[in-house]
N, C-alpha and C. Protein backbone atom coordinates (compact mmCIF):
# COMPACT_ATOMS: atom_id res chain seq x y z
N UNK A 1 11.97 0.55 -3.60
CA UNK A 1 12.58 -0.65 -4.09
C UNK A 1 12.15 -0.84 -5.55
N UNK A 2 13.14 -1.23 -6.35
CA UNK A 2 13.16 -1.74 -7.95
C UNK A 2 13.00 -2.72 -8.31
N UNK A 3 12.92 -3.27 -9.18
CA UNK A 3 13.26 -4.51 -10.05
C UNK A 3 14.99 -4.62 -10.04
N UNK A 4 15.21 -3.94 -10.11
CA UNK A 4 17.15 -3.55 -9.92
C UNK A 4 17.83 -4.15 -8.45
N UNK A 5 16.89 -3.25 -7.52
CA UNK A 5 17.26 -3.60 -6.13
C UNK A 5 17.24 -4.94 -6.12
N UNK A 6 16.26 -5.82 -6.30
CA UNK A 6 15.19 -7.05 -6.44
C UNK A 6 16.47 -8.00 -7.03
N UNK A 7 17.06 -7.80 -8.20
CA UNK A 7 17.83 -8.22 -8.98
C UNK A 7 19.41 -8.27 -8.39
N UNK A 8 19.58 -7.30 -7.96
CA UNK A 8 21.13 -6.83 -7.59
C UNK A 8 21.25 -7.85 -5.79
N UNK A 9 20.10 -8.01 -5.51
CA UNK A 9 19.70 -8.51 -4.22
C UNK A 9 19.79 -10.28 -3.90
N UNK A 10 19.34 -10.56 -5.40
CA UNK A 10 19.46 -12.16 -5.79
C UNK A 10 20.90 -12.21 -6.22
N UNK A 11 21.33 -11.66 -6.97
CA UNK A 11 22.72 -12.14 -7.40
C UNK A 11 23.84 -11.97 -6.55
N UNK A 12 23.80 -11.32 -5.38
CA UNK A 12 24.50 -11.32 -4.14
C UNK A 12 24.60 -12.10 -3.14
N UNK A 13 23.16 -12.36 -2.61
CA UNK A 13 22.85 -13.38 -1.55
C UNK A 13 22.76 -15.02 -2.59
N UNK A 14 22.27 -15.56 -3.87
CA UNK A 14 21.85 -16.43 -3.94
C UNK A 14 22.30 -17.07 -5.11
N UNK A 15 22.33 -18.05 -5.03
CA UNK A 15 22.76 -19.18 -6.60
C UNK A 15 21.70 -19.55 -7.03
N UNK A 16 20.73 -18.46 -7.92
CA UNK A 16 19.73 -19.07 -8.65
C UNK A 16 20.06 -17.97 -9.66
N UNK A 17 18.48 -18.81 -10.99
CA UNK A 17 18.27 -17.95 -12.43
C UNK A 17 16.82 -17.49 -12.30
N UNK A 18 16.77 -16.55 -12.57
CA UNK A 18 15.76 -15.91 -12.60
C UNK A 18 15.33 -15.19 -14.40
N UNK A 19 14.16 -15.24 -14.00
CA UNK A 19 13.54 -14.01 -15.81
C UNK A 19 12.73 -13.26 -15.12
N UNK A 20 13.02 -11.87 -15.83
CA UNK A 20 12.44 -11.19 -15.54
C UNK A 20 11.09 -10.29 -16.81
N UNK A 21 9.73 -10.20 -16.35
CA UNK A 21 8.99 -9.45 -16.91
C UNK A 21 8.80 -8.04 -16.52
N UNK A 22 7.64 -7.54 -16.76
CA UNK A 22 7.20 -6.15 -16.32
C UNK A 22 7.47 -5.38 -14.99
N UNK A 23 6.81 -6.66 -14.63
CA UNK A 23 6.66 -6.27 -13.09
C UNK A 23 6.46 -7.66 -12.00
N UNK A 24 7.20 -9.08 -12.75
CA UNK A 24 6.95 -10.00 -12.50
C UNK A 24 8.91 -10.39 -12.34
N UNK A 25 9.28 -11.71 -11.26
CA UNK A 25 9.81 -12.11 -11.49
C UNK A 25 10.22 -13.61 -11.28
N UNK A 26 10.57 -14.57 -11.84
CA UNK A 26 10.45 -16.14 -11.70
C UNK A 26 11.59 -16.35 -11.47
N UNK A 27 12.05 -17.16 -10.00
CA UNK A 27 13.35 -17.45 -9.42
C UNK A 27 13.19 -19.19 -9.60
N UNK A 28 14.07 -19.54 -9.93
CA UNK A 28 14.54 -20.92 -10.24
C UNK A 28 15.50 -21.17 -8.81
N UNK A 29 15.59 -22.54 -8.24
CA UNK A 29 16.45 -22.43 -7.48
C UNK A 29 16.11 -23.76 -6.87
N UNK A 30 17.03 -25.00 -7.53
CA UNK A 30 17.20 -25.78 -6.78
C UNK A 30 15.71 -26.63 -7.55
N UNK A 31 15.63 -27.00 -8.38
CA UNK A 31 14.58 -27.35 -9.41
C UNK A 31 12.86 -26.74 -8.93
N UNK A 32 12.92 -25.57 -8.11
CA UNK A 32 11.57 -24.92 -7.91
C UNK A 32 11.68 -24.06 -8.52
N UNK A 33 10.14 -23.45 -8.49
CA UNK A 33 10.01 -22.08 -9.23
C UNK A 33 9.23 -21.12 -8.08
N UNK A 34 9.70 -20.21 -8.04
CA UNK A 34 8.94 -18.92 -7.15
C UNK A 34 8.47 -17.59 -8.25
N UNK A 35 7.65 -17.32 -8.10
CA UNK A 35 6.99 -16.22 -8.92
C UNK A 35 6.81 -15.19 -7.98
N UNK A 36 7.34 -13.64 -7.96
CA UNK A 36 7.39 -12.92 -7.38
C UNK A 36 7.00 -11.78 -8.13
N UNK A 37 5.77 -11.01 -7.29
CA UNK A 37 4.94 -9.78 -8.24
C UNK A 37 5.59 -8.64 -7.60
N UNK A 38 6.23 -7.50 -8.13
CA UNK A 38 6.47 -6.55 -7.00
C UNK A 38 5.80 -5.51 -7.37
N UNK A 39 4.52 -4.72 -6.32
CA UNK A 39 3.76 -4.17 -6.43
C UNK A 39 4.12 -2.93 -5.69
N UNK A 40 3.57 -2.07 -6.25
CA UNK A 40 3.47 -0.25 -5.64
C UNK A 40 3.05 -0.19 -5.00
N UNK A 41 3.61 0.25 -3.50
CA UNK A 41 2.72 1.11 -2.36
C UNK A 41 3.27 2.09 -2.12
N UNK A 42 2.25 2.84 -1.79
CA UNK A 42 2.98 4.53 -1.16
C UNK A 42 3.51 4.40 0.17
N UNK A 43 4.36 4.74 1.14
CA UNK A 43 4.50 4.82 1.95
C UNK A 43 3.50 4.82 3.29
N UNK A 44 2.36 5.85 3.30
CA UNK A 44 1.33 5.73 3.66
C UNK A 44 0.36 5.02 3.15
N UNK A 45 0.41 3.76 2.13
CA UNK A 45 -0.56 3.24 1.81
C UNK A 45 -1.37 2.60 2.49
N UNK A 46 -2.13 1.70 1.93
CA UNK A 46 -2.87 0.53 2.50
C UNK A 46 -3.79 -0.39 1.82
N UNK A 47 -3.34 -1.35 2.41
CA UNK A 47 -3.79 -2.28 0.95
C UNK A 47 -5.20 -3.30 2.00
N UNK A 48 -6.46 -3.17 1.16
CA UNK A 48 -7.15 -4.46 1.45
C UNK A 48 -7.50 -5.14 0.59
N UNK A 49 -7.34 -6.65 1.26
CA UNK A 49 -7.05 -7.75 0.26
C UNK A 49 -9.03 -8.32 0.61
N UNK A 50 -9.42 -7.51 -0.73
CA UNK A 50 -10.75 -8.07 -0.82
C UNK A 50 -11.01 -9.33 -1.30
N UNK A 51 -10.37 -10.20 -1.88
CA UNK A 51 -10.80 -11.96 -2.24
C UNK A 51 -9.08 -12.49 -2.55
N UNK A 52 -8.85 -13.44 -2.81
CA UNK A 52 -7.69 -14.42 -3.20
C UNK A 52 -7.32 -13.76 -4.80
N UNK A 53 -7.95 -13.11 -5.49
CA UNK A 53 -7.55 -12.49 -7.03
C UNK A 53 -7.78 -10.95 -7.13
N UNK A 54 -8.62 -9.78 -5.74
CA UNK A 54 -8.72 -8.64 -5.85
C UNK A 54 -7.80 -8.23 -4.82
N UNK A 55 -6.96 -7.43 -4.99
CA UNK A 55 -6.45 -6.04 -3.76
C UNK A 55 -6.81 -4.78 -4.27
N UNK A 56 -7.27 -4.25 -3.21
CA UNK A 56 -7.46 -2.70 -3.33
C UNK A 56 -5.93 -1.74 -2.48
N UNK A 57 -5.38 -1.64 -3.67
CA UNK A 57 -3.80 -0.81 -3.25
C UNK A 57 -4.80 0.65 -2.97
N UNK A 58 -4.38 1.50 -1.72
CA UNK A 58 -4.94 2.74 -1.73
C UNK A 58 -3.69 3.43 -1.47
N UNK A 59 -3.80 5.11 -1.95
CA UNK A 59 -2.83 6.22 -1.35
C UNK A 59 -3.77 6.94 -0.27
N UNK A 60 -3.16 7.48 0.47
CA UNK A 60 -3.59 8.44 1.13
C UNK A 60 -2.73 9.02 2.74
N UNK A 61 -3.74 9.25 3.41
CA UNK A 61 -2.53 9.71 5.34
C UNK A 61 -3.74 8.94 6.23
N UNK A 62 -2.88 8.72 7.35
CA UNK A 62 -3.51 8.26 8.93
C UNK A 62 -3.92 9.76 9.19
N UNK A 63 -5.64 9.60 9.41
CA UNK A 63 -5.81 11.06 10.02
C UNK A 63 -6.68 10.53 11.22
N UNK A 64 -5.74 10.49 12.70
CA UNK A 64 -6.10 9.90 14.11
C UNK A 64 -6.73 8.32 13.59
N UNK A 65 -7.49 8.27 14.38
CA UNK A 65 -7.88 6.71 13.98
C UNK A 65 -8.50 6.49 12.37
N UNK A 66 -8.95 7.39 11.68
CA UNK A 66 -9.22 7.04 10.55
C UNK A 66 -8.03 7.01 9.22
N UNK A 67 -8.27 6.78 8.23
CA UNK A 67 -7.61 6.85 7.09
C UNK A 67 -8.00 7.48 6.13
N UNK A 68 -7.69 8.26 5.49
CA UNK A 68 -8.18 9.38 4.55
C UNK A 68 -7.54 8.87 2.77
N UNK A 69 -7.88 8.31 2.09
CA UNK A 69 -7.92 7.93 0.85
C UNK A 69 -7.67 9.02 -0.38
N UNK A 70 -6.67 9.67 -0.80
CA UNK A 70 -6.95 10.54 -1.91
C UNK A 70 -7.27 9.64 -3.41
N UNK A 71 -6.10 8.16 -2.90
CA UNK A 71 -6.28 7.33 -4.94
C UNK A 71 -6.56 5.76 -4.34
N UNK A 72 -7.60 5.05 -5.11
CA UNK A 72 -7.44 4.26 -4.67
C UNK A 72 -7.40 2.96 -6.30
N UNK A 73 -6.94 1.52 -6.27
CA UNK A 73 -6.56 0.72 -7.59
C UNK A 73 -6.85 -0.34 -7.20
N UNK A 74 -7.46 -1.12 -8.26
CA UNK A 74 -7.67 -2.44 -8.10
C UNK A 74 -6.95 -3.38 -8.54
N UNK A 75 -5.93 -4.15 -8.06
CA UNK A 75 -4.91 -4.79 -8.55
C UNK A 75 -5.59 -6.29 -8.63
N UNK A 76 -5.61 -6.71 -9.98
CA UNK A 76 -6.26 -8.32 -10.01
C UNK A 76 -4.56 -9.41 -10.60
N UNK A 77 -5.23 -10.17 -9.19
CA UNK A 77 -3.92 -11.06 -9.26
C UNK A 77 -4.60 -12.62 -10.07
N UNK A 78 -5.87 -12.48 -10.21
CA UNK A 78 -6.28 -13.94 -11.31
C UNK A 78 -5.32 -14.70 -11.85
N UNK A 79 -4.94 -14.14 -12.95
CA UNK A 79 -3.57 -15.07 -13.30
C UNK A 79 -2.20 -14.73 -12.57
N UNK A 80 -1.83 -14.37 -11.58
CA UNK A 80 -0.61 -14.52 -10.82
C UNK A 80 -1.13 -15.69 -9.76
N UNK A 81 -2.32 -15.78 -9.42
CA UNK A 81 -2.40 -16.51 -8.57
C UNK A 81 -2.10 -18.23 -8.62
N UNK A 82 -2.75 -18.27 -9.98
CA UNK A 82 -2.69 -19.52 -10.62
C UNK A 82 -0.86 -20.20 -11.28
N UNK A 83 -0.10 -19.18 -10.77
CA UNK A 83 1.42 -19.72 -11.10
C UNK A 83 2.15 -20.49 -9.71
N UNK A 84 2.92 -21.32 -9.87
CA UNK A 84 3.53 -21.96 -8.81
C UNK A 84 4.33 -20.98 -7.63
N UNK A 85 4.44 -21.06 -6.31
CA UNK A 85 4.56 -20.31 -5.73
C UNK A 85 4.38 -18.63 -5.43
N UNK A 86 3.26 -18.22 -5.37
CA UNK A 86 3.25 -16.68 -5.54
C UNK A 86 3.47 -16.06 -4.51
N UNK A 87 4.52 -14.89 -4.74
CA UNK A 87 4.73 -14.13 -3.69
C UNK A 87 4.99 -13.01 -3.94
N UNK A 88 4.25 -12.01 -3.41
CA UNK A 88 4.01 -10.27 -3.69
C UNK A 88 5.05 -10.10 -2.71
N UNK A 89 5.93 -8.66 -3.28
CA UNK A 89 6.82 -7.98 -2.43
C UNK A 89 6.35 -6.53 -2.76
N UNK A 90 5.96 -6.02 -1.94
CA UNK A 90 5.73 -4.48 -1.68
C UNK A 90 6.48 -3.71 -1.64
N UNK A 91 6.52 -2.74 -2.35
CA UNK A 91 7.94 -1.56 -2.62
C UNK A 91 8.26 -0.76 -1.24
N UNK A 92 7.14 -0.55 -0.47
CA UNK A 92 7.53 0.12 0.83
C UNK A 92 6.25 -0.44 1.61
N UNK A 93 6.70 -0.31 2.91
CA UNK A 93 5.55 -0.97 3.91
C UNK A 93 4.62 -0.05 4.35
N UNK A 94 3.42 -0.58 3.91
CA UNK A 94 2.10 -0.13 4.11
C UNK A 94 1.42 0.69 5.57
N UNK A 95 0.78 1.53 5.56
CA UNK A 95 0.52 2.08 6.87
C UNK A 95 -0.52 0.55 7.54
N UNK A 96 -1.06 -0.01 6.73
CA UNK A 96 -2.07 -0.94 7.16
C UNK A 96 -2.55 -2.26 5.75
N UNK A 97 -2.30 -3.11 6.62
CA UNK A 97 -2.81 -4.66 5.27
C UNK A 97 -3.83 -5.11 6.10
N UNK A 98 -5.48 -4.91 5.97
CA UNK A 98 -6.48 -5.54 6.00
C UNK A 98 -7.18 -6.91 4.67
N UNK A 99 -7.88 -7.26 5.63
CA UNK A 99 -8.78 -8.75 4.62
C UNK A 99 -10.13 -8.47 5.09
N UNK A 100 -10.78 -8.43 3.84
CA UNK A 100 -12.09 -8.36 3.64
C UNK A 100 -12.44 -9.92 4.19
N UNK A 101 -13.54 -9.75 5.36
CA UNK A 101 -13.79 -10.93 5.86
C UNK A 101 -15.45 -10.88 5.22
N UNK A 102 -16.79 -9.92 5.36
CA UNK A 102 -17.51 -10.46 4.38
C UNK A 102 -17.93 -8.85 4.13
N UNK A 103 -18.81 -8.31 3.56
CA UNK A 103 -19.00 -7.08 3.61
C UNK A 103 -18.68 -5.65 4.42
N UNK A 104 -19.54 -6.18 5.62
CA UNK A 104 -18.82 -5.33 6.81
C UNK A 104 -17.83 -5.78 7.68
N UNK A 105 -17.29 -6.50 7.73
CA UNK A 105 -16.07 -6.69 8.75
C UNK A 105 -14.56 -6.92 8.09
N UNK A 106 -13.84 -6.36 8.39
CA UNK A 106 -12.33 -6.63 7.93
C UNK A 106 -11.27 -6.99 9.33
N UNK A 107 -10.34 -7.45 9.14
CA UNK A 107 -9.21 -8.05 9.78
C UNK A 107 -8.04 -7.70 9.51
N UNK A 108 -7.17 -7.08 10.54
CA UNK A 108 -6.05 -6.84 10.21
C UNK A 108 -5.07 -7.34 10.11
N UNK A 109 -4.36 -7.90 9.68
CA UNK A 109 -2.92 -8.71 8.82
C UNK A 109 -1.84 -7.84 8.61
N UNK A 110 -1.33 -6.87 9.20
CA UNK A 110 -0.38 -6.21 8.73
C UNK A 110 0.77 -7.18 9.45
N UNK A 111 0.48 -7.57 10.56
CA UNK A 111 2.29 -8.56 11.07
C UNK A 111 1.78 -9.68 10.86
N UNK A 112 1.17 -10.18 9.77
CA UNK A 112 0.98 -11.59 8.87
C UNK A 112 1.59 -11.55 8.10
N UNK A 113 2.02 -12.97 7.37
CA UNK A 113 2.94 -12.68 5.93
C UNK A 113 2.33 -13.42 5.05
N UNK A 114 1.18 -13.95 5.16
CA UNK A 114 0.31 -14.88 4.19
C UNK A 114 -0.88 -14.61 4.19
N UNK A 115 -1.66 -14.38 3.17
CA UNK A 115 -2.79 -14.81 2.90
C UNK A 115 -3.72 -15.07 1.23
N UNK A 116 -4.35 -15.65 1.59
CA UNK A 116 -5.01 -16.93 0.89
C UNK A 116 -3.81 -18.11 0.24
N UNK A 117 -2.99 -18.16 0.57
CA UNK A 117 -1.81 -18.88 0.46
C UNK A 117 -0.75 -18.31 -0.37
N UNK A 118 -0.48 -16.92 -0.45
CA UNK A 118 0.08 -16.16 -0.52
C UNK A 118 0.76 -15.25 0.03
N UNK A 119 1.82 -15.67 0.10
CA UNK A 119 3.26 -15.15 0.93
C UNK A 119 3.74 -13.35 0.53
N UNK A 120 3.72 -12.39 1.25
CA UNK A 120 3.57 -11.18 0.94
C UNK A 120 4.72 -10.59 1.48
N UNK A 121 5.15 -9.78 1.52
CA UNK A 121 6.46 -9.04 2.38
C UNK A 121 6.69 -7.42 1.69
N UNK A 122 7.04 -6.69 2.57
CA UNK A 122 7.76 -5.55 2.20
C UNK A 122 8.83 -5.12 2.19
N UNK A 123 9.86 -6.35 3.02
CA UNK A 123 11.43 -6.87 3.34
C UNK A 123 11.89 -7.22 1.85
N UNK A 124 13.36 -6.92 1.30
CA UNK A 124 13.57 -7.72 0.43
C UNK A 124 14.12 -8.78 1.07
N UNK A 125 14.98 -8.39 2.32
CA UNK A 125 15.60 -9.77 2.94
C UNK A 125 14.88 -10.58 3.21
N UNK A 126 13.55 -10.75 3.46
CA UNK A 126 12.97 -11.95 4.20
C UNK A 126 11.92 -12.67 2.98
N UNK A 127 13.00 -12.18 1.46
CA UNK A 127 12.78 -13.26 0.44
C UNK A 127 13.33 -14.43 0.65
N UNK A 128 14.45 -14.40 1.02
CA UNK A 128 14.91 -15.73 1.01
C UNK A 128 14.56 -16.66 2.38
N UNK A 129 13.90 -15.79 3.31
CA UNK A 129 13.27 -16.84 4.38
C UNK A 129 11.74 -17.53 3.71
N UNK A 130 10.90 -16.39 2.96
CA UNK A 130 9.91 -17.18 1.99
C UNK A 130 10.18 -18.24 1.39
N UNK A 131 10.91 -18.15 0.38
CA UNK A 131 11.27 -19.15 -0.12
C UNK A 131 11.70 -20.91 0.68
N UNK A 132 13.10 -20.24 1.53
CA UNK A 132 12.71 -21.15 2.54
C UNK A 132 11.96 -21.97 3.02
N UNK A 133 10.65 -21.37 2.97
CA UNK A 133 9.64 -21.90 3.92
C UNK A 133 8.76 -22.60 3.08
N UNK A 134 9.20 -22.18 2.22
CA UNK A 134 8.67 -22.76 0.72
C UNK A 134 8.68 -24.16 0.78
N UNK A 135 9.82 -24.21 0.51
CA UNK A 135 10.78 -25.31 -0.08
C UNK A 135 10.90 -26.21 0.89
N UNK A 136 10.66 -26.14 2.34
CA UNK A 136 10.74 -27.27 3.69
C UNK A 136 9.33 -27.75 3.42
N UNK A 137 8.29 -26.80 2.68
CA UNK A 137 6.70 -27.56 2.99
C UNK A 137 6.83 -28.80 2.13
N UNK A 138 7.43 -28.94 0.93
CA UNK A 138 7.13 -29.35 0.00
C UNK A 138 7.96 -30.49 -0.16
């Protein structure tokens, strides 16, 4: 998935304006704002979400119950976090989305779609149920 896909995806399904940056995009719609990061995963990736501003995006394969790591990146969301509505969309779905609960223990979240109040997906369609869900809290 692109910024293209991402784009070609809003102007089909939806009546909003959007701007687009790098790798960032801000949907207007209905006097809200949604901020949407779309981040790289490998197919086999796996991402753990070590605090509310660190993810560790990794590459690598499922080898039996373990996971074998060839690259691994530290993606700091600090200032994405701090924008009105944030929501990461993942280019392809992850072999596994863990949360660092304190040193040694992690939790798995892969059929979660939130955390630390951050709305995540690897669907482009089930942007517009985010949003949605958005927009009824508020």
């Amino acid at each position: 998935m692109t910024k293209k896909d991402v784009q070609r995806y809003l102007d089909q399904n939806y009546d909003c304006k959007y701007i687009m940056n790098k790798n960032e995009l801000q949907v207007i719609q209905n006097e809200e704002t949604y901020n949407i990061k779309l981040v790289k995963v490998e197919k086999n990736g796996m991402i753990c979400v070590n605090s509310k501003t660190i993810w560790d995006i990794r590459s690598g394969r499922p080898n039996g119950i373990r996971y074998t790591t060839t690259s691994s990146r530290l993606l700091d969301l600090s200032e994405f976090v701090k924008k009105e509505n944030p929501i990461i969309l993942l280019t392809n779905k992850p072999y596994r989305i863990t949360q660092a609960i304190n040193e040694s223990d992690v939790e798995f979240i892969t059929d979660k779609n939130k955390v630390h109040n951050i709305m995540y997906t690897h669907n482009i369609n089930e942007i517009g149920e985010i949003i949605s869900v958005i927009s009824k809290k508020e």
